[in-house]
Protein backbone atom coordinates (compact mmCIF):
# COMPACT_ATOMS: atom_id res chain seq x y z
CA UNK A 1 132.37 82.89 107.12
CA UNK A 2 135.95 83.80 106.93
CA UNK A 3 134.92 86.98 104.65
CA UNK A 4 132.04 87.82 106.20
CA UNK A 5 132.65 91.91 107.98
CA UNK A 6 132.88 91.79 111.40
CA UNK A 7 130.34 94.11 112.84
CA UNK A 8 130.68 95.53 116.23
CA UNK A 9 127.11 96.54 117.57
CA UNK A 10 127.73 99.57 120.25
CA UNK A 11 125.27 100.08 123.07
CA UNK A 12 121.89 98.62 120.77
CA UNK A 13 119.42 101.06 121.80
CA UNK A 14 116.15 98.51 123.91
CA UNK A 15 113.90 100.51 120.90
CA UNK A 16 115.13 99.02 118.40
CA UNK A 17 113.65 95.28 119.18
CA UNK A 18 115.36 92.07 118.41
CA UNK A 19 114.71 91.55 114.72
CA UNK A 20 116.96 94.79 114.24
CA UNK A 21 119.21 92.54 116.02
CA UNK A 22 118.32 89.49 114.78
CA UNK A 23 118.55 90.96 110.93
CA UNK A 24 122.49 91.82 111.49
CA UNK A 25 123.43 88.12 113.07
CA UNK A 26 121.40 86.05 110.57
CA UNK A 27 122.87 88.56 107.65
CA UNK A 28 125.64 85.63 106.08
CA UNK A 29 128.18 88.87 105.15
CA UNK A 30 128.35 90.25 108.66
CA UNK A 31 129.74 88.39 111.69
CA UNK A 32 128.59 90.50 114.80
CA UNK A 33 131.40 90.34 117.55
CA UNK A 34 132.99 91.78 120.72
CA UNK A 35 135.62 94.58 120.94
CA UNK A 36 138.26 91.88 121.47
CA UNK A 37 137.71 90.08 118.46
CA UNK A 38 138.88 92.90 116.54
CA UNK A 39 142.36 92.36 117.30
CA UNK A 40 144.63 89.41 115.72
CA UNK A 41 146.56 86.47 117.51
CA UNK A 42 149.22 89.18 117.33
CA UNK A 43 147.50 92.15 118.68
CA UNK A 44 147.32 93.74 115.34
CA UNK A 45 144.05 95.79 114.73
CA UNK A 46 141.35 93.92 112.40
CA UNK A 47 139.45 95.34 109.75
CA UNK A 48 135.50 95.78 110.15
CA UNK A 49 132.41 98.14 110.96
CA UNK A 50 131.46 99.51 114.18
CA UNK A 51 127.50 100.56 114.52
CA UNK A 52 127.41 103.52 116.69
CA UNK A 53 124.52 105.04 117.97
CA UNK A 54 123.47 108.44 118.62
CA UNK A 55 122.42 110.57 121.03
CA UNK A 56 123.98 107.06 123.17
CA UNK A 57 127.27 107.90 122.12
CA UNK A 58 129.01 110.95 122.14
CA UNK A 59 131.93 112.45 119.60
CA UNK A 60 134.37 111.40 122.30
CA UNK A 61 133.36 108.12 122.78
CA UNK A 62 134.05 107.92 118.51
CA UNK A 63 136.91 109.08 119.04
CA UNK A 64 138.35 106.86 121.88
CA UNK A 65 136.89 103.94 119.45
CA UNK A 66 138.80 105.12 116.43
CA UNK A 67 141.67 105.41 118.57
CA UNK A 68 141.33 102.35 120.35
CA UNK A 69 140.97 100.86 116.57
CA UNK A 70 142.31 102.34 113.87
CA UNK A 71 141.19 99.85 111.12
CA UNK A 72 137.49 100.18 111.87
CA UNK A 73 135.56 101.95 110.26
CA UNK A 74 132.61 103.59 111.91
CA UNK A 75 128.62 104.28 110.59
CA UNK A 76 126.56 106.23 113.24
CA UNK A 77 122.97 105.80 113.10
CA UNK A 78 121.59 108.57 114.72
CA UNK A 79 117.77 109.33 115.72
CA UNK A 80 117.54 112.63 114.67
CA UNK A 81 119.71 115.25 112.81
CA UNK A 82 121.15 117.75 114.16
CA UNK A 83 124.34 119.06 111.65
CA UNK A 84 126.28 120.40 114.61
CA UNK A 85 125.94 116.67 116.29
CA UNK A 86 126.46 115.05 113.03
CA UNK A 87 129.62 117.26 112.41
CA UNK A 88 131.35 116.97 115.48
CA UNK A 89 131.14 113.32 115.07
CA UNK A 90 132.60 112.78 111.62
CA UNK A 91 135.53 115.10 112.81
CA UNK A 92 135.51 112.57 116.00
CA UNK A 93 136.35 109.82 113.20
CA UNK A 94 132.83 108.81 112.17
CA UNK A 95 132.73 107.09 108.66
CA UNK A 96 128.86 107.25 107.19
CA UNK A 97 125.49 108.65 108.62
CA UNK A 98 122.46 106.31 108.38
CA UNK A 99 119.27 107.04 110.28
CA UNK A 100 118.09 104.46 113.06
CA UNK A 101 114.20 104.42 111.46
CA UNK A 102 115.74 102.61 108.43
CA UNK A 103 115.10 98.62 107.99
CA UNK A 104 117.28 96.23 109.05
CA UNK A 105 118.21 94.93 105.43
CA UNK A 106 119.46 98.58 104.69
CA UNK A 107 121.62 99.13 107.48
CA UNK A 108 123.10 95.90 106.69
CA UNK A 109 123.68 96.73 103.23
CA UNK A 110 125.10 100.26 104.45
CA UNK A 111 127.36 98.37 106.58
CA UNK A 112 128.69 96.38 103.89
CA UNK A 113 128.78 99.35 101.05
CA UNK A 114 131.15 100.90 104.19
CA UNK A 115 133.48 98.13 104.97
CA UNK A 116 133.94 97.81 100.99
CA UNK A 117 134.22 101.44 99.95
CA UNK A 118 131.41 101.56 98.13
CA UNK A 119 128.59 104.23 97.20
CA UNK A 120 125.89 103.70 100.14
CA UNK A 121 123.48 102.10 98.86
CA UNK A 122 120.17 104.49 98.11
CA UNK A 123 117.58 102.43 100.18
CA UNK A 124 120.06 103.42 103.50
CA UNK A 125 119.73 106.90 102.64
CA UNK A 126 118.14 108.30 99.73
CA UNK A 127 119.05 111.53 98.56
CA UNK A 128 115.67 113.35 99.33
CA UNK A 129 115.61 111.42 103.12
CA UNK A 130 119.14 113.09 103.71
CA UNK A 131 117.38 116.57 102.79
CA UNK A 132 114.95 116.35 104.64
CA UNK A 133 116.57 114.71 107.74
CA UNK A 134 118.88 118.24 107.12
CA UNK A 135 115.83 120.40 107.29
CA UNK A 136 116.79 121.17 103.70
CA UNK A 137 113.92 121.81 100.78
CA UNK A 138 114.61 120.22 97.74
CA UNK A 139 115.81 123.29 95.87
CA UNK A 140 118.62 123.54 98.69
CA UNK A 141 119.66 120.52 98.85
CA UNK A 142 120.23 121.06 94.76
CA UNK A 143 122.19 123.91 95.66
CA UNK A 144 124.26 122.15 98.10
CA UNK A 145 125.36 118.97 95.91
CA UNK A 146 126.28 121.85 92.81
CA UNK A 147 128.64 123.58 95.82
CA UNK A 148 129.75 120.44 96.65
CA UNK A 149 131.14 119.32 93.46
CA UNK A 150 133.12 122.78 93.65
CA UNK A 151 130.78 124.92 91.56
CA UNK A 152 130.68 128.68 92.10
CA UNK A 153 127.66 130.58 93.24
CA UNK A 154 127.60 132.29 89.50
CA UNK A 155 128.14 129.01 87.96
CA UNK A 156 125.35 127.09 90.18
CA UNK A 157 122.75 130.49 89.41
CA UNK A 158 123.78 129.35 85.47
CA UNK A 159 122.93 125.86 85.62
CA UNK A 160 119.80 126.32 87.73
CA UNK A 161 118.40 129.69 85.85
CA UNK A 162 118.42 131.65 88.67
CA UNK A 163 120.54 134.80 89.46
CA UNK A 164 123.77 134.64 91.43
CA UNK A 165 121.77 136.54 94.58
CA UNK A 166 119.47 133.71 94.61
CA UNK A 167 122.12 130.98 95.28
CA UNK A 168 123.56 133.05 97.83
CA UNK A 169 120.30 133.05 100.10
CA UNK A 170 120.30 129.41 99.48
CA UNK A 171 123.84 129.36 100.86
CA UNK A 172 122.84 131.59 103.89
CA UNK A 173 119.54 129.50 104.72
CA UNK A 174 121.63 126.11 104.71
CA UNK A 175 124.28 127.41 107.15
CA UNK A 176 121.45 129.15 109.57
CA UNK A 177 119.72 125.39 109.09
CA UNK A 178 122.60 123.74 109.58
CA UNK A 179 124.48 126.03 112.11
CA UNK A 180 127.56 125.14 110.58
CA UNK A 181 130.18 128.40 110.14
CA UNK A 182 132.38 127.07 107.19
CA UNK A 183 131.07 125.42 103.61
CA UNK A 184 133.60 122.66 103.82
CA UNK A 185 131.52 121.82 107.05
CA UNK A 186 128.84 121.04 105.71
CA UNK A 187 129.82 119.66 102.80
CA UNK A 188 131.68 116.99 104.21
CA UNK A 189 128.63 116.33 106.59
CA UNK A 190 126.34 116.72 103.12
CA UNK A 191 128.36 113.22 101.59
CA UNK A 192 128.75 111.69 104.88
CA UNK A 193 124.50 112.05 105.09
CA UNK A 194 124.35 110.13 101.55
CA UNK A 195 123.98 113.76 99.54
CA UNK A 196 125.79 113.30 96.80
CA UNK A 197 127.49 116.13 94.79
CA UNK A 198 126.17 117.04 91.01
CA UNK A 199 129.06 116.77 88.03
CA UNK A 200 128.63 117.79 84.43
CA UNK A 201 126.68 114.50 83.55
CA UNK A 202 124.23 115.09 86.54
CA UNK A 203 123.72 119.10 85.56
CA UNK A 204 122.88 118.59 82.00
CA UNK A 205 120.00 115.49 83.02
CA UNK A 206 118.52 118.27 85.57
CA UNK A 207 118.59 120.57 83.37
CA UNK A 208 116.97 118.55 81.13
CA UNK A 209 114.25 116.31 83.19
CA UNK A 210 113.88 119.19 86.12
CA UNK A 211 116.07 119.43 89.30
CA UNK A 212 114.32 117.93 91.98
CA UNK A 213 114.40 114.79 90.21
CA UNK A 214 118.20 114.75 90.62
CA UNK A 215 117.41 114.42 93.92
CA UNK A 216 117.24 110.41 93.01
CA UNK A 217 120.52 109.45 92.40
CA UNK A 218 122.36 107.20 94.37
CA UNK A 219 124.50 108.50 97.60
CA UNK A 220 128.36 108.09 98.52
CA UNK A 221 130.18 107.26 101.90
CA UNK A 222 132.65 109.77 102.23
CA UNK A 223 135.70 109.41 104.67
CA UNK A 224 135.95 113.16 106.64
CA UNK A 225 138.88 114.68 105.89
């Protein structure tokens, strides 16, 4: 029990019902506790995962957590998703988006993919879910994972076989979706949501089995930056 991640449950929305509840405490890798339990004998800040809920909680309210403790690292379930929300509360100090319709198990196993620096696992939030929790369509959600890996607008038109003016409506309709002014917005939020960016290995299998099928690989908790 020693190992197990302490799991600090924020404001538990009544909708949720008391398996979601029930799930976390009976999990044997989580401990749920209090805010005080996440300090040491000496007052030094422990280590664990705080489950934050939105709308509930506000970016502040992260942000007075984070502050309050600095090791913890925080996932924010949120009901719906709204990139301006999401965005303000990953520069507030949130760690990992999951959304509060997923089971039990996965939020659990999100929690401990989190606390262990892992990938997040694909059940907690597939890489179409994210999309479409975005308002994305599948072809801009590709585009989006090709910009975040750093690729150019000419180099994601190449690897997609479209032309360069193409990728830049793509780029227009995700920032009027997403209302976000700057790329590096919503690229950061992008990762945080489980969308994962596309390398060389990634390109050449959509470019050989199709590219919404890349769509299926497995998601990554990003820290924000």
């Amino acid at each position: 029990m020693s190992d197990a991640v302490r799991v600090l449950i924020i404001d538990e929305p009544s909708d949720l019902g008391a398996v979601f509840r029930a799930t976390l405490e009976h999990a044997p890798a989580l401990r749920t506790v209090g805010e005080d339990e996440l300090r040491g004998p000496n007052g030094a800040a422990l280590e664990g995962v705080a489950l934050v809920f939105t709308p509930e909680r506000s970016p502040a309210a992260v942000a007075a957590l984070r502050e309050r403790h600095p090791r913890l690292k925080v996932l924010v379930a949120f009901l719906t998703a709204e990139a301006q929300t999401l965005i303000a509360l990953a520069q507030a100090g949130a760690d990992a988006f999951v959304a509060r319709s997923a089971p039990p198990q996965d939020v659990c196993a999100a929690i401990l993919a989190l606390a262990g620096g892992e990938p997040l696992p694909g059940g907690a939030a597939p890489q179409a879910d994210a999309a479409a929790d975005l308002g994305l369509t599948p072809r801009e959600a590709e585009v989006l994972r090709f910009l975040s890996a750093g690729f150019s607008n000419k180099e994601v038109a190449r690897r997609l076989t479209v032309s360069v003016r193409t990728v830049e409506t793509h780029r227009l309709n995700l920032r009027r979706k997403t209302k976000t002014g700057r790329l590096k917005d919503l690229v950061q939020l992008a990762r945080q949501m489980g969308l994962a960016p596309v390398y060389e290995g990634d390109a050449a299998s959509q470019r050989a089995g199709g590219g919404a099928r890349g769509l299926r690989h497995a998601g990554h908790v990003a820290a924000p930056h």
